[in-house]
C-alpha atoms as a PDB file:
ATOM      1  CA  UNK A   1      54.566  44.702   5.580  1.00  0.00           C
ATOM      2  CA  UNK A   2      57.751  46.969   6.573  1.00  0.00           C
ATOM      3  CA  UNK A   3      58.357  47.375   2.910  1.00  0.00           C
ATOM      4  CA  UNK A   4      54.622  48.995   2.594  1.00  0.00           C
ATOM      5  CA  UNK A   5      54.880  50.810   5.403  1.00  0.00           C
ATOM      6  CA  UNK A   6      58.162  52.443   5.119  1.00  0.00           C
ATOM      7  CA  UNK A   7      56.354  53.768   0.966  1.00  0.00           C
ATOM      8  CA  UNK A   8      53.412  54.835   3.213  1.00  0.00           C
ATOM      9  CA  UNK A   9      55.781  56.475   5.442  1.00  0.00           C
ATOM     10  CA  UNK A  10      57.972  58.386   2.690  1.00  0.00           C
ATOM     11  CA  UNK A  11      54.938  59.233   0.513  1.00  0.00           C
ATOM     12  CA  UNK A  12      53.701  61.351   3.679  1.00  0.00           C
ATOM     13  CA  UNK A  13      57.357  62.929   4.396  1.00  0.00           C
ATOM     14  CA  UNK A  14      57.007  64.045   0.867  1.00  0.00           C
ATOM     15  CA  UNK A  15      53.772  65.509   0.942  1.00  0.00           C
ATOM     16  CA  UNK A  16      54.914  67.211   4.308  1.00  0.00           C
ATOM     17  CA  UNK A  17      58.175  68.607   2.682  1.00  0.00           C
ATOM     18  CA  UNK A  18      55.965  69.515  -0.946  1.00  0.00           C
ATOM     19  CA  UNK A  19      53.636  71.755   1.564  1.00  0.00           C
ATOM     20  CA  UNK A  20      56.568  73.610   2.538  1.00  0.00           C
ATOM     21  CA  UNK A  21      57.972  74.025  -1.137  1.00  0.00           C
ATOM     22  CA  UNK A  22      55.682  77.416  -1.153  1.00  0.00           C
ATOM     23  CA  UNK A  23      53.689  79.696   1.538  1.00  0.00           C
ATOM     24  CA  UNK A  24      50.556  79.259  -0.800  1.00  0.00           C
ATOM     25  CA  UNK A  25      48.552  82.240   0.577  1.00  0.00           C
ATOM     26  CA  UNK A  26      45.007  83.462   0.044  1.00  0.00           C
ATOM     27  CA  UNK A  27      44.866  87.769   0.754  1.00  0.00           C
ATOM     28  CA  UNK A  28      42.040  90.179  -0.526  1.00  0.00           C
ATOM     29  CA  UNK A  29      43.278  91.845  -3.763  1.00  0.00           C
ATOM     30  CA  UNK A  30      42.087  95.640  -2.712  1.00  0.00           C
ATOM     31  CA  UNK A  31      42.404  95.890   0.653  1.00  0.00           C
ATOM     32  CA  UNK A  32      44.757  98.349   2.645  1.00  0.00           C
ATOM     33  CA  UNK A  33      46.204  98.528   4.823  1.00  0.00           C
ATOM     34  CA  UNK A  34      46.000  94.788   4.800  1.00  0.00           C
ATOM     35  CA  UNK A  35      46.861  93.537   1.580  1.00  0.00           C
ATOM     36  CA  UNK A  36      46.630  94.512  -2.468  1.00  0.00           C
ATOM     37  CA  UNK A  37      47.836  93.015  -5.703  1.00  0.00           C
ATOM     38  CA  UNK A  38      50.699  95.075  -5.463  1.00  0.00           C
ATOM     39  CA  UNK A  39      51.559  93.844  -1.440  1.00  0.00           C
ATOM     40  CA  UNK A  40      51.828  97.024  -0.098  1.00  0.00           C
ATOM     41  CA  UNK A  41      49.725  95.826   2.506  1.00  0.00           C
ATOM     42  CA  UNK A  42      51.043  94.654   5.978  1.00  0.00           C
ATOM     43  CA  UNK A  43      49.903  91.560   5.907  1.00  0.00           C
ATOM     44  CA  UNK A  44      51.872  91.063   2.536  1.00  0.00           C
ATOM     45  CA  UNK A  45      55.176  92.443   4.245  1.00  0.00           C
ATOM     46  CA  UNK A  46      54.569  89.946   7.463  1.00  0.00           C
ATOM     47  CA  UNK A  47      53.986  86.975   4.895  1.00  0.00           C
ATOM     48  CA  UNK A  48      56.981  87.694   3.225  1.00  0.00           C
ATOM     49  CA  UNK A  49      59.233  87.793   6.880  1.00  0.00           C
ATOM     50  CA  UNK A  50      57.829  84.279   7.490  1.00  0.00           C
ATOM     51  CA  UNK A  51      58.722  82.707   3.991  1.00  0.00           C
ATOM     52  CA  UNK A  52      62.090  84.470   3.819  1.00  0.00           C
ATOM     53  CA  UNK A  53      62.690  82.534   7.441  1.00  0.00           C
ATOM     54  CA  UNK A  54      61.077  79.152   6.135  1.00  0.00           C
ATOM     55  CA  UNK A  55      63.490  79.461   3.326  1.00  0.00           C
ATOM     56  CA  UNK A  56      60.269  79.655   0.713  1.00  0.00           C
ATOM     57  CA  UNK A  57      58.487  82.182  -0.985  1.00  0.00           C
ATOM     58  CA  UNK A  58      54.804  83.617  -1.087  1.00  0.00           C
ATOM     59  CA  UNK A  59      52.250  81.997  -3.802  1.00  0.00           C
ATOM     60  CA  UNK A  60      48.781  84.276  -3.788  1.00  0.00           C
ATOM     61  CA  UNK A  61      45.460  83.116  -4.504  1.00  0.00           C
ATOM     62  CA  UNK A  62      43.438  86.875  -4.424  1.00  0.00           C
ATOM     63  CA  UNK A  63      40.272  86.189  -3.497  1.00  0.00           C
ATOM     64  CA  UNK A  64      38.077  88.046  -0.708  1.00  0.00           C
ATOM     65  CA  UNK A  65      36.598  86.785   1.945  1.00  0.00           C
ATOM     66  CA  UNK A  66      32.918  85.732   2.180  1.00  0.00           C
ATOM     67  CA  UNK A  67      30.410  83.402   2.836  1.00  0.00           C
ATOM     68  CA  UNK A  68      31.997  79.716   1.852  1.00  0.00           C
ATOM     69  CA  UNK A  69      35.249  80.194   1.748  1.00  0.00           C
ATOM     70  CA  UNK A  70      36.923  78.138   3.991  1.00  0.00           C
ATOM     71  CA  UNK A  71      34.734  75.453   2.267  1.00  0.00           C
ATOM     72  CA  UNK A  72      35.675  76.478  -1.077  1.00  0.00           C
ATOM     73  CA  UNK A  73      38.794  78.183  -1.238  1.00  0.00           C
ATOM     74  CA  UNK A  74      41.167  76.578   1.926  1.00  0.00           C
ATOM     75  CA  UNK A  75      39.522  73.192   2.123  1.00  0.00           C
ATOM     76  CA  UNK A  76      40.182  72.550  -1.762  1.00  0.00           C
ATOM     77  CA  UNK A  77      43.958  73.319  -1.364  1.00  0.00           C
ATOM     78  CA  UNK A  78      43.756  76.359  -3.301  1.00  0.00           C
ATOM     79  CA  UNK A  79      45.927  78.244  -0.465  1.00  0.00           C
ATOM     80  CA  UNK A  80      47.339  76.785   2.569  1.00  0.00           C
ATOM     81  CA  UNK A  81      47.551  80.396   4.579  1.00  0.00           C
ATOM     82  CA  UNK A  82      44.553  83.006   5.272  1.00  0.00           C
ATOM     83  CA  UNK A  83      45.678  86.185   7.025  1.00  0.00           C
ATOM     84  CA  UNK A  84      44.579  88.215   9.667  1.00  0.00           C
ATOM     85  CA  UNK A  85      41.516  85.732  11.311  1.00  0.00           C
ATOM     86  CA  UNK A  86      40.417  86.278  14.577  1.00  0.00           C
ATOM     87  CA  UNK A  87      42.464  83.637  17.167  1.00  0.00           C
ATOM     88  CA  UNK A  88      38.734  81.872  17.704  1.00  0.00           C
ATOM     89  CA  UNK A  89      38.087  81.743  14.199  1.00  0.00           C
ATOM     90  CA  UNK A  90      36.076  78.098  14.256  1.00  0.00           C
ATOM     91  CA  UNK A  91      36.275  76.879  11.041  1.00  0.00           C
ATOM     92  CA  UNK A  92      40.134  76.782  10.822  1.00  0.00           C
ATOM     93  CA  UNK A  93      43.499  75.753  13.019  1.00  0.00           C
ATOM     94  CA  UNK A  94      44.600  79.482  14.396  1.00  0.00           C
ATOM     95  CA  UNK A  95      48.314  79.902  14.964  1.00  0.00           C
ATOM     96  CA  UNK A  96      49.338  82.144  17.848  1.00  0.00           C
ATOM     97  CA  UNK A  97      47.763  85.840  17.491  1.00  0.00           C
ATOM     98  CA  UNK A  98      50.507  88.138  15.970  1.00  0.00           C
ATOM     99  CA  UNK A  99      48.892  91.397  17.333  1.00  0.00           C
ATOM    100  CA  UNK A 100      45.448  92.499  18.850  1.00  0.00           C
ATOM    101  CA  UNK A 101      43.823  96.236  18.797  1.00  0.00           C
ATOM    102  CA  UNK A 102      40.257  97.276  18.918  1.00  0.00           C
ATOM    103  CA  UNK A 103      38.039  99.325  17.236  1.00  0.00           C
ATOM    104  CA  UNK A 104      38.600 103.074  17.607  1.00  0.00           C
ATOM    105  CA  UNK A 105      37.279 106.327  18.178  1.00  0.00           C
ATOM    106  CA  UNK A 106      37.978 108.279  15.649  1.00  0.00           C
ATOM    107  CA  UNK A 107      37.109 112.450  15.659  1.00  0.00           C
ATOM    108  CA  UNK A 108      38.534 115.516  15.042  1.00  0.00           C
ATOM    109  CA  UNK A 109      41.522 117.497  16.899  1.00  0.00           C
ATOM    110  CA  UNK A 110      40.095 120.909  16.761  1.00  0.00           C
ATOM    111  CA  UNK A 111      36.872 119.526  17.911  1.00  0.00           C
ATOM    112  CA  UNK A 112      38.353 118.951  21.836  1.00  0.00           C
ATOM    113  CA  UNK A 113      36.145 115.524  21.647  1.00  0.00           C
ATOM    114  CA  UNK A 114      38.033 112.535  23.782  1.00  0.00           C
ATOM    115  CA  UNK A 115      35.628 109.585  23.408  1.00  0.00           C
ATOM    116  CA  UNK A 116      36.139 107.342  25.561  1.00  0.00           C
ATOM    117  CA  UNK A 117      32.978 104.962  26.044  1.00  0.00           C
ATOM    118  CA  UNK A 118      29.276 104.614  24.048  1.00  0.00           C
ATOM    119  CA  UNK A 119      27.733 105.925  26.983  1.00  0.00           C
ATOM    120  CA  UNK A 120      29.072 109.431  26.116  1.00  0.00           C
ATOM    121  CA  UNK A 121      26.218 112.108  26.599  1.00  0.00           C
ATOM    122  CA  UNK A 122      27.673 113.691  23.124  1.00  0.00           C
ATOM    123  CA  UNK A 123      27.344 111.055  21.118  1.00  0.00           C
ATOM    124  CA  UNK A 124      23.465 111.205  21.360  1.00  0.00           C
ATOM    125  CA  UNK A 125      23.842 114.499  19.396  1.00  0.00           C
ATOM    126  CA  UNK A 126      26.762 113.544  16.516  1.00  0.00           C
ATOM    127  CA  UNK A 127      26.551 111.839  13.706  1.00  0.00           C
ATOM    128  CA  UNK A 128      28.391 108.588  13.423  1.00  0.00           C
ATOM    129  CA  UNK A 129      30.095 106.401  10.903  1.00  0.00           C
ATOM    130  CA  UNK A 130      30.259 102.669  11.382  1.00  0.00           C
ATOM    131  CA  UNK A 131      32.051 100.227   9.178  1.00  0.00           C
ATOM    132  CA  UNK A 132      29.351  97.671   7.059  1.00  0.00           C
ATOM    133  CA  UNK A 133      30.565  94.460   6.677  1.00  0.00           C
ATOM    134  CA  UNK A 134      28.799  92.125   4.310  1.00  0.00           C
ATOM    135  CA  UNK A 135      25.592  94.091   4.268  1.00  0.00           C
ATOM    136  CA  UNK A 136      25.867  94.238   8.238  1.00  0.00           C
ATOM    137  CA  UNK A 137      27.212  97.009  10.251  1.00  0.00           C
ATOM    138  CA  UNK A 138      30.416  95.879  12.178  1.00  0.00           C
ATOM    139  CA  UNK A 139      30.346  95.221  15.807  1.00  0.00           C
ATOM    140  CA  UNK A 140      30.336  99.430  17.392  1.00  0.00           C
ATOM    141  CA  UNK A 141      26.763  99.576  15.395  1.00  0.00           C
ATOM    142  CA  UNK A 142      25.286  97.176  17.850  1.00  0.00           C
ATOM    143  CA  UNK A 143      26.673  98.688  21.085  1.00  0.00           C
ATOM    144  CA  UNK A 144      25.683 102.292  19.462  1.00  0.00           C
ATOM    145  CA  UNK A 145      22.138 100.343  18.354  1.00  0.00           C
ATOM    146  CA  UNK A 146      21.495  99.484  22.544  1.00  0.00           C
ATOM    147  CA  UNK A 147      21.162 103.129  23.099  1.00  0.00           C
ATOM    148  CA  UNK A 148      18.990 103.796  20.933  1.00  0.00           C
ATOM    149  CA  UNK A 149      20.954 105.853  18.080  1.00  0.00           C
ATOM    150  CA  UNK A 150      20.332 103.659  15.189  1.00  0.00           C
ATOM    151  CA  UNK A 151      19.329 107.250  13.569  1.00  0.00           C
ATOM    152  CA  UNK A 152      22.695 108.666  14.516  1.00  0.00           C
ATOM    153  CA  UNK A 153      24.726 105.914  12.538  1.00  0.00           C
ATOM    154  CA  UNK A 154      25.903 106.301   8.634  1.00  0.00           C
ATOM    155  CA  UNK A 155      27.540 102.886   7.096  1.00  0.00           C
ATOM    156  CA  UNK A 156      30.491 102.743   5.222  1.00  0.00           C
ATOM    157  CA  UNK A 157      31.886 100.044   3.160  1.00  0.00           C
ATOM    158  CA  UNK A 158      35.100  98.502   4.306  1.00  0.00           C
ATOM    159  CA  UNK A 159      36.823  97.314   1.244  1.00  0.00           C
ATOM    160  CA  UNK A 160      38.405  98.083  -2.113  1.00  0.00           C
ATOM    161  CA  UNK A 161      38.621 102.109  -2.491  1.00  0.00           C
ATOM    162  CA  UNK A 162      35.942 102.813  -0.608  1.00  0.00           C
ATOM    163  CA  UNK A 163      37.515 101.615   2.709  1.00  0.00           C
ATOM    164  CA  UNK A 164      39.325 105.279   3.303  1.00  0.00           C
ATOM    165  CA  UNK A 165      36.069 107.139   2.818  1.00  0.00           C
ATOM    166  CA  UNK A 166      34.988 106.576   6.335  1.00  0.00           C
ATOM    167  CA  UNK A 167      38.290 108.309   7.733  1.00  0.00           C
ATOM    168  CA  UNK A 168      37.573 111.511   5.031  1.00  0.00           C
ATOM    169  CA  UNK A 169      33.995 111.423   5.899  1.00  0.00           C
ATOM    170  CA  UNK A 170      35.678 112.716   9.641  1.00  0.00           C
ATOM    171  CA  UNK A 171      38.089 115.233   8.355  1.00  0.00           C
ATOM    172  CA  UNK A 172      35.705 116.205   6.132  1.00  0.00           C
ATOM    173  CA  UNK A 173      33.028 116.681   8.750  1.00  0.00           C
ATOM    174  CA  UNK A 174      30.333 114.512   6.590  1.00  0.00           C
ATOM    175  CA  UNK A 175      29.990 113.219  10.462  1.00  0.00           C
ATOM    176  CA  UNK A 176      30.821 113.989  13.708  1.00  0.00           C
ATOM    177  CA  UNK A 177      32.942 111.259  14.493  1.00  0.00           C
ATOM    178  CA  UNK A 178      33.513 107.476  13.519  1.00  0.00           C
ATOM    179  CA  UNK A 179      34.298 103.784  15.056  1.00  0.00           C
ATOM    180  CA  UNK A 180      37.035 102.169  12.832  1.00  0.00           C
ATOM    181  CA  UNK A 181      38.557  98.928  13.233  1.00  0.00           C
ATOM    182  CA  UNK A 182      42.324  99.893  14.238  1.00  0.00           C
ATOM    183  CA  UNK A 183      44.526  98.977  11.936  1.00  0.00           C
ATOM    184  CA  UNK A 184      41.777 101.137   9.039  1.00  0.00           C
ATOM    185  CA  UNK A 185      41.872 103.754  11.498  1.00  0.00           C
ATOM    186  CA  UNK A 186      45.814 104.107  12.376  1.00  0.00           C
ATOM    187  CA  UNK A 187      46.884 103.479   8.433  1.00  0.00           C
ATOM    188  CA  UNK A 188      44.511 106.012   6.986  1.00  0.00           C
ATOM    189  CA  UNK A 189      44.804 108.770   9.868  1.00  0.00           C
ATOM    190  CA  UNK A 190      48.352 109.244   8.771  1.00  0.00           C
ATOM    191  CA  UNK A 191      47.428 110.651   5.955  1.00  0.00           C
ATOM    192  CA  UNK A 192      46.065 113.603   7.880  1.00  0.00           C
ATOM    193  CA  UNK A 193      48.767 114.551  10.294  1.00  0.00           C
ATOM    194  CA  UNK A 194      47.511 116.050  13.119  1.00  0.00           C
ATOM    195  CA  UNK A 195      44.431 116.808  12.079  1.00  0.00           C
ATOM    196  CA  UNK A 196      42.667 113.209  13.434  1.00  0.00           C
ATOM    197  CA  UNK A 197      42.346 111.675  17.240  1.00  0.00           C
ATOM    198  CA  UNK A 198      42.154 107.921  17.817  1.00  0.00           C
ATOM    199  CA  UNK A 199      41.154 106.655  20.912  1.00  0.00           C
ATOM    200  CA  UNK A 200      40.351 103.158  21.545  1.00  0.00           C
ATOM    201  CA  UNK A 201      36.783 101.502  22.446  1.00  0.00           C
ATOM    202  CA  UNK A 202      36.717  99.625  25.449  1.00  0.00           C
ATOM    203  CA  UNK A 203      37.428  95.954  24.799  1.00  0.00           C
ATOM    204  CA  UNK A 204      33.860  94.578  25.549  1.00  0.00           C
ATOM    205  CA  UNK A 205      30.414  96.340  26.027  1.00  0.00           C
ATOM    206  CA  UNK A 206      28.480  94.296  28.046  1.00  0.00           C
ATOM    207  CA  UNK A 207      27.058  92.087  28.291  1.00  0.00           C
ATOM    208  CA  UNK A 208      30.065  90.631  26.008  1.00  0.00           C
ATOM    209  CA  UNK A 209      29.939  92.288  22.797  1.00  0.00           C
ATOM    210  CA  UNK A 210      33.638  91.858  21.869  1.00  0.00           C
ATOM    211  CA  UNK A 211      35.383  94.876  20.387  1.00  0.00           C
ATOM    212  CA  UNK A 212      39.244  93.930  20.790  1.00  0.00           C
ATOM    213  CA  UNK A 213      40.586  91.134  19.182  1.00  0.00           C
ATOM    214  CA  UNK A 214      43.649  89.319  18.500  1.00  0.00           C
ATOM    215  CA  UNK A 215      44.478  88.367  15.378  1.00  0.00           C
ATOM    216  CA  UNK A 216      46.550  85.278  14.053  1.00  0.00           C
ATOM    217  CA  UNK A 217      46.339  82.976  10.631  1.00  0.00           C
ATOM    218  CA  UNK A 218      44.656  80.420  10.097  1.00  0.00           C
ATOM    219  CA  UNK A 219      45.079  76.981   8.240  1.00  0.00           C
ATOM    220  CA  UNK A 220      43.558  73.759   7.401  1.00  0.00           C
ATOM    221  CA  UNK A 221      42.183  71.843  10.679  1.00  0.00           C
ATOM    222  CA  UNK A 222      44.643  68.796  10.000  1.00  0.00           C
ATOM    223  CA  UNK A 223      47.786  71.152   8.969  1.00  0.00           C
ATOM    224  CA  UNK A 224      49.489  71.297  12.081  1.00  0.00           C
ATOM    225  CA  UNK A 225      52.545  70.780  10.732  1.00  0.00           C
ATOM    226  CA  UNK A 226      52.341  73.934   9.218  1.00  0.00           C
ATOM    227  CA  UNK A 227      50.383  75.911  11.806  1.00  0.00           C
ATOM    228  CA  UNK A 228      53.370  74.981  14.090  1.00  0.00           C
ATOM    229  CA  UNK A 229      56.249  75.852  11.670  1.00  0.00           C
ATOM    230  CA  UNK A 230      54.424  79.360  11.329  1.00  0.00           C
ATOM    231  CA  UNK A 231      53.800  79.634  15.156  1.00  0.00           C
ATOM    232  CA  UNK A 232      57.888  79.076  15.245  1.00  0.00           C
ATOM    233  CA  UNK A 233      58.176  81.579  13.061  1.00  0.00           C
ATOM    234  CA  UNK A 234      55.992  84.306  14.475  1.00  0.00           C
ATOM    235  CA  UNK A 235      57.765  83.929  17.844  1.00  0.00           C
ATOM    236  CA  UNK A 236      61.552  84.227  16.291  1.00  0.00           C
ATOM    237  CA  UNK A 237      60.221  87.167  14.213  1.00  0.00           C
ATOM    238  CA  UNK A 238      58.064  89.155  17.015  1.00  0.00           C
ATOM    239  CA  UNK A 239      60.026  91.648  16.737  1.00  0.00           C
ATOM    240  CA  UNK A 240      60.325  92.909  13.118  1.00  0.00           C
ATOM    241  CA  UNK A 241      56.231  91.469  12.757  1.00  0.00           C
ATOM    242  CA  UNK A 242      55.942  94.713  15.734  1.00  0.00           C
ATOM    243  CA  UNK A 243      57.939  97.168  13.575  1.00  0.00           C
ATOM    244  CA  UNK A 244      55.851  96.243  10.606  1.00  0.00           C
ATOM    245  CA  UNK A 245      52.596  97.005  12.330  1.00  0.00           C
ATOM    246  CA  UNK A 246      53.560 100.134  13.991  1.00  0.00           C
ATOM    247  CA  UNK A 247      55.034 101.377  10.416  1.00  0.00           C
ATOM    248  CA  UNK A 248      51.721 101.157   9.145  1.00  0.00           C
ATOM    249  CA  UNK A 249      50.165 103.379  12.123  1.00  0.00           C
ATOM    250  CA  UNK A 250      48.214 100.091  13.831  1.00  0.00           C
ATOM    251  CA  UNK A 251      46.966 100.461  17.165  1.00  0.00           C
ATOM    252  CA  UNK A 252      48.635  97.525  19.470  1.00  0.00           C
ATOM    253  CA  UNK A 253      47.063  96.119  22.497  1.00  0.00           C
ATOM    254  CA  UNK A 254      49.626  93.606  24.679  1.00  0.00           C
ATOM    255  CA  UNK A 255      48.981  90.106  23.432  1.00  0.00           C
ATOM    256  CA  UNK A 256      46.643  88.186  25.417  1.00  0.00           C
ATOM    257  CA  UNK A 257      44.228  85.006  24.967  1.00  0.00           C
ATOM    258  CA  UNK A 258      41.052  85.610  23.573  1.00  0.00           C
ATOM    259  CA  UNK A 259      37.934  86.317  25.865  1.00  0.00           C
ATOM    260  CA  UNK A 260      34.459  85.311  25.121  1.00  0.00           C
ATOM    261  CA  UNK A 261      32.712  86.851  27.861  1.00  0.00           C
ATOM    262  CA  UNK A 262      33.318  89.965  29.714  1.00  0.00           C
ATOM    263  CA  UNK A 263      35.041  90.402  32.933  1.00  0.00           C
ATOM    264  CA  UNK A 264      36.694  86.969  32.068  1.00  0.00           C
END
């Protein structure tokens, strides 16, 4: 019985330490300013901070996101690692968040706009670009949709080479203004020095339509082994993770837990 237990017993210290062998990680293969083939993204610069201090390296699997694939992609061990889920993300173990912004305002400098809420008397007379995801406009849509300016709103996709075009479509003045997801907003605004303001959305529109998050990785429900050697990891390097994100122009809201409900 001790003999068969102490195999049992090795066998899973091995698997443990094999896990480890690699930071097997599943990015989207066109998408700045998160991550590309070529990992110029910032998610590709933080992954590589945490394998360099787990004494590893970084293993891809490109694949975007979409319907199934924690089912198909994580839960079949073809990466370990998914970058940039929101901390309440349900279908996986969440490390720690590693930054949080919000969606922003984005308009014009010359224009003298300052946006500051949805409830802006201007807005009912601009036109507006919102992000689509997955067929679906992104979260801004909806609190725009409540008062009433569906007819105001033009979509944009949010991935591959189209994600920029909502950013020109602003300089451009295809539309008045736009609501970008931060870290879109922050990396592709510096291409247009002074030319672009960002201001942020407030973090809920009630009555709790989130529009702040924080953002962490996520990992297999039973790999807390690994969700904990990454949480480690994200603490020691909090610091250079920062410098990282600011480099590539993303807005950064002080680290807090997740709320589900406004006023919380």
């Amino acid at each position: 019985m001790c003999s068969r237990f102490l195999r049992l017993l090795l066998l899973t210290l091995a698997l443990s330490l094999s896990s480890f062998a690699q930071l097997r990680v599943c990015a989207d293969p066109d998408n700045l300013p998160f991550s590309n083939r070529a990992q110029r993204g910032f998610e590709n610069q933080i992954a590589q901070v945490l394998a360099r201090a787990m004494h590893t390296n970084v293993q891809y699997t490109w694949q975007r996101m979409g319907r199934g694939f924690v089912r198909e992609i994580l839960n079949k061990h073809r990466c370990d690692v998914l970058l940039g889920i929101p901390q309440n993300f349900p279908a996986v173990l969440t490390t720690a968040p590693y930054y949080r912004s919000s969606y922003m305002f984005v308009t014009r400098k010359g224009d003298g706009l300052r946006l500051a809420s949805f409830d802006e008397p201007q807005l009912k007379r601009m036109k507006i670009g919102v992000q689509v995801l997955s067929e679906e406009y992104a979260p801004p849509a909806q609190a725009l949709g409540r008062r009433g300016l569906i007819a105001n709103l033009v979509g944009f996709k949010t991935t591959g080479s189209d994600t920029r075009s909502i950013v020109d479509a602003v300089v451009r003045k295809k539309v008045d203004a736009a609501v970008v997801w931060g870290p879109s907003a922050g990396y592709f605004a510096k291409r247009f020095p002074n030319q672009l303001q960002l201001s942020p959305t407030p973090a809920f529109d009630p009555p709790g339509l989130p529009l702040a998050f924080s953002i962490s990785m996520g990992v297999r429900k039973t790999d807390t082994a690994l969700r904990d050697r990454l949480n480690q990891q994200l603490r020691e390097h909090r610091s250079e993770i920062e410098r990282i994100l600011r480099s590539y122009g993303v807005p950064l809201l002080p680290l807090a837990t997740e709320r589900t409900k406004a006023g919380e």
